[in-house]
Protein backbone atom coordinates (compact mmCIF):
# COMPACT_ATOMS: atom_id res chain seq x y z
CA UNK A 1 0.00 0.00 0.00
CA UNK A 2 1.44 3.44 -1.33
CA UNK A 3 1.37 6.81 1.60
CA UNK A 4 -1.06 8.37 -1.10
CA UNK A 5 -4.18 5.73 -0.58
CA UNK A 6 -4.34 6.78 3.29
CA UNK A 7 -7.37 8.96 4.30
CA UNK A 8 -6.66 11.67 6.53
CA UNK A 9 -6.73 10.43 10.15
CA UNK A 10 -4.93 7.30 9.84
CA UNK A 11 -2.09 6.41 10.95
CA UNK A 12 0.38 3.67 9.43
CA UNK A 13 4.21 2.73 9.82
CA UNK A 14 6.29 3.32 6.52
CA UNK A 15 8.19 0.42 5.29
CA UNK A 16 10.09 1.35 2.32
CA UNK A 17 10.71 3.25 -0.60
CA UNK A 18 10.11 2.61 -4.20
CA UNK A 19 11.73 5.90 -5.63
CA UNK A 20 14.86 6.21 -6.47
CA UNK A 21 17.30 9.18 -7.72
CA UNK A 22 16.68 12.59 -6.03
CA UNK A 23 13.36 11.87 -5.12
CA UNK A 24 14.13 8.82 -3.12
CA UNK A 25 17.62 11.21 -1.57
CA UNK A 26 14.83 14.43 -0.81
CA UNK A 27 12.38 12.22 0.91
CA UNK A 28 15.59 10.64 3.01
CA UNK A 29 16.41 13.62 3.99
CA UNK A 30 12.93 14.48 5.11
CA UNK A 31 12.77 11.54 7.72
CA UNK A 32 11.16 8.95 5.30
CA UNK A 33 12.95 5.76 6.60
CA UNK A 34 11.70 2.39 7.32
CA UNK A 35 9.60 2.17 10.60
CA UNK A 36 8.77 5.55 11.05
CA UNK A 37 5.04 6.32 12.29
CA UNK A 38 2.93 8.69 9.76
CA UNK A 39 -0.29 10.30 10.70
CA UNK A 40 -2.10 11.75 7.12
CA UNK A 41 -3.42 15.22 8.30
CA UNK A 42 -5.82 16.36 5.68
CA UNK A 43 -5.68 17.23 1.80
CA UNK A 44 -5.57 20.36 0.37
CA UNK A 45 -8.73 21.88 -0.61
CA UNK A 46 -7.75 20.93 -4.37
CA UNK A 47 -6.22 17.57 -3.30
CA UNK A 48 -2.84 18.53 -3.33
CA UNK A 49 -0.28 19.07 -0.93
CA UNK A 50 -0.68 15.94 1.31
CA UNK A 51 -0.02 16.80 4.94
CA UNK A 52 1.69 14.86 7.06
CA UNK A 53 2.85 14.03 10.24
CA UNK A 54 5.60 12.33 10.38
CA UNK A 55 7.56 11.48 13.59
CA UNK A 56 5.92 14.34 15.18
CA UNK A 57 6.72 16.47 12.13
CA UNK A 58 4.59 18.12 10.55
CA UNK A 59 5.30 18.24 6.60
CA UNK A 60 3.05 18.59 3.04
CA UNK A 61 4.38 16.42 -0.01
CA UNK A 62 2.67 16.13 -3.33
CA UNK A 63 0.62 13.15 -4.07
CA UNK A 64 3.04 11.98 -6.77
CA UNK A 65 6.14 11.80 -4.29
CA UNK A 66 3.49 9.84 -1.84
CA UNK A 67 3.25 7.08 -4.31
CA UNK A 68 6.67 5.90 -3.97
CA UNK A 69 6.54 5.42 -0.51
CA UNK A 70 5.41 2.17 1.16
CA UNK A 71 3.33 2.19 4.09
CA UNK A 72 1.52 -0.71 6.31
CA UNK A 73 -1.93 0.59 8.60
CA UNK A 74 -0.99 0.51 12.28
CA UNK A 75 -2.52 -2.58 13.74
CA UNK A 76 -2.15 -4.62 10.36
């Protein structure tokens, strides 16, 4: 399951990465790394930015960088 197909509210644990190049280096470098708890916040009123929290972070990433990363639902 992909970070973009979570409704805001949930919660799920991130397991990996499918992007590679400087996407997969920029979302590194955000704190996107295997076990780390995300919270999905809300959409923007046109759908995009995605906020998220992430490790008690608060951050907004596009839809099409949430694709490439790999989440599990808490309590899965």
């Amino acid at each position: 399951m992909n970070l973009n197909e979570i409704k805001p509210g949930e919660t799920c644990r991130m397991v990996g990465l499918s992007a590679d190049g400087a996407l997969e280096r920029r979302l590194m470098d955000l704190g996107f790394c295997p076990g780390a708890a995300l919270k999905i916040i809300r959409n923007a009123p046109l759908v995009d930015p995605l906020e998220i929290q992430l490790e008690g972070v608060f951050l907004a990433i596009r839809h099409a960088e949430a694709e490439f990363v790999e989440v599990a639902r808490d309590g899965l």
